[in-house]
Protein backbone atom coordinates (compact mmCIF):
# COMPACT_ATOMS: atom_id res chain seq x y z
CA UNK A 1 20.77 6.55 -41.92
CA UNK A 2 17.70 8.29 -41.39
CA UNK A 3 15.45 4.92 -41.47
CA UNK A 4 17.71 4.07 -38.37
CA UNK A 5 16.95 6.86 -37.10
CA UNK A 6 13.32 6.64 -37.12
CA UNK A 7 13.33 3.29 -35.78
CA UNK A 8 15.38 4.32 -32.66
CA UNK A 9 13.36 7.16 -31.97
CA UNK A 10 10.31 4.92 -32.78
CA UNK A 11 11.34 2.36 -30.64
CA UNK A 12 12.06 5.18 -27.64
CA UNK A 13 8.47 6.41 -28.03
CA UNK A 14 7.14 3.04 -27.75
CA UNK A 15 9.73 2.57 -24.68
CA UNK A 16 8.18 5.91 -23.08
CA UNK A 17 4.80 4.85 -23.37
CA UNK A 18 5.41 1.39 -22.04
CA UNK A 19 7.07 2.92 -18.86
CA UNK A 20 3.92 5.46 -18.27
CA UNK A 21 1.41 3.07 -18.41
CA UNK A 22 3.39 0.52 -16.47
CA UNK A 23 3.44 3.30 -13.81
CA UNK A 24 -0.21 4.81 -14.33
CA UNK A 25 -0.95 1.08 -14.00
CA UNK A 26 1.29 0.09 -10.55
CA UNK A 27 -0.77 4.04 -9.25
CA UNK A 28 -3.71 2.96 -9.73
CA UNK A 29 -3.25 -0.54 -7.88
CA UNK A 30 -1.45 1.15 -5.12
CA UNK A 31 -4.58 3.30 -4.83
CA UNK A 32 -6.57 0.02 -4.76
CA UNK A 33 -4.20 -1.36 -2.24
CA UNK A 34 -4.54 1.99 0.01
CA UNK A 35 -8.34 2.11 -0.31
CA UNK A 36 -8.88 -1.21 0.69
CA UNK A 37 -6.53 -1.28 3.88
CA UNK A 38 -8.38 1.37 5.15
CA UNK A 39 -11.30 -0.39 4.25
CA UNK A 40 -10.17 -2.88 6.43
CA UNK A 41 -8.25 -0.92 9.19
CA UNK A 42 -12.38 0.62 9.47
CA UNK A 43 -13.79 -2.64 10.07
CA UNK A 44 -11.10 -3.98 12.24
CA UNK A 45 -11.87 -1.08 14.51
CA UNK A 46 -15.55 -1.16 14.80
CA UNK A 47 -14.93 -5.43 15.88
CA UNK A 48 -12.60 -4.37 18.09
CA UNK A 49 -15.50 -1.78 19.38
CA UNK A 50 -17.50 -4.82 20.08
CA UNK A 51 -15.01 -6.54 22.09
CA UNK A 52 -14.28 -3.99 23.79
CA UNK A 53 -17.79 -3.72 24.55
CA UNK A 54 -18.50 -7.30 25.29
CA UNK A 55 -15.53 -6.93 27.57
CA UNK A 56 -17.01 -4.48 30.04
CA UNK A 57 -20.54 -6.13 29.74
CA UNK A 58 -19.06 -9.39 30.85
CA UNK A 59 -17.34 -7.78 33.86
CA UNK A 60 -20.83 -5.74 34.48
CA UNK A 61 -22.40 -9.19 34.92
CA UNK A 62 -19.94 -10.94 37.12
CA UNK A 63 -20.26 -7.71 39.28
CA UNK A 64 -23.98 -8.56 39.70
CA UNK A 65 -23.70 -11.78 39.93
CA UNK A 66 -21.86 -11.51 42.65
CA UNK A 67 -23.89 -8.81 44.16
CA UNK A 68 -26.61 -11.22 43.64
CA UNK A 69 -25.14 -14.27 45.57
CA UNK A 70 -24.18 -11.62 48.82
CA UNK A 71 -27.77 -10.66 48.65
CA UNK A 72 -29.18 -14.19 48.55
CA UNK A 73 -27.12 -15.26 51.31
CA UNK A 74 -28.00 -11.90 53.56
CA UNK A 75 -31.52 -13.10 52.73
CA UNK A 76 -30.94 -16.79 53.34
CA UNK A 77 -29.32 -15.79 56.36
CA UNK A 78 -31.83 -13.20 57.99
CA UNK A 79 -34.76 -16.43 57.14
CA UNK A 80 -32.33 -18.68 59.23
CA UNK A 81 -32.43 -16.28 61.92
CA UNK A 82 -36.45 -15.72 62.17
């Protein structure tokens, strides 16, 4: 009886330990997981910085280029007239 005994409570040892490592194991690849979504939540919002940026330079430009064509054709205009 007692060599029964020993084997269940050896066997729920070895069950125990099983279970915490399983579940230091799935920790540390949540962890993982969590570290490297930010990782990526970072760089998603320093390219979205850019276009952002690239945005407001592209509307900068078709403002003067606009600007620019009025101007030529007050120029062009004011030659015409002389």
């Amino acid at each position: 009886m007692s060599t029964a005994w020993a084997t269940i409570i050896g066997a729920a040892v070895a069950a125990a330990a099983s279970i915490i490592v399983s579940w230091l194991n799935s920790k540390k690849q949540i962890d993982l997981i969590s570290y490297q979504i930010e990782e990526l939540r970072k760089a998603q919002e320093k390219h979205n910085a850019v276009i952002e940026r690239t945005y407001r330079l592209e509307e900068t430009a078709a403002v003067l280029t606009e600007k620019m064509k009025v101007a030529n054709a007050r120029i062009g205009d004011l030659e015409k007239k002389q």
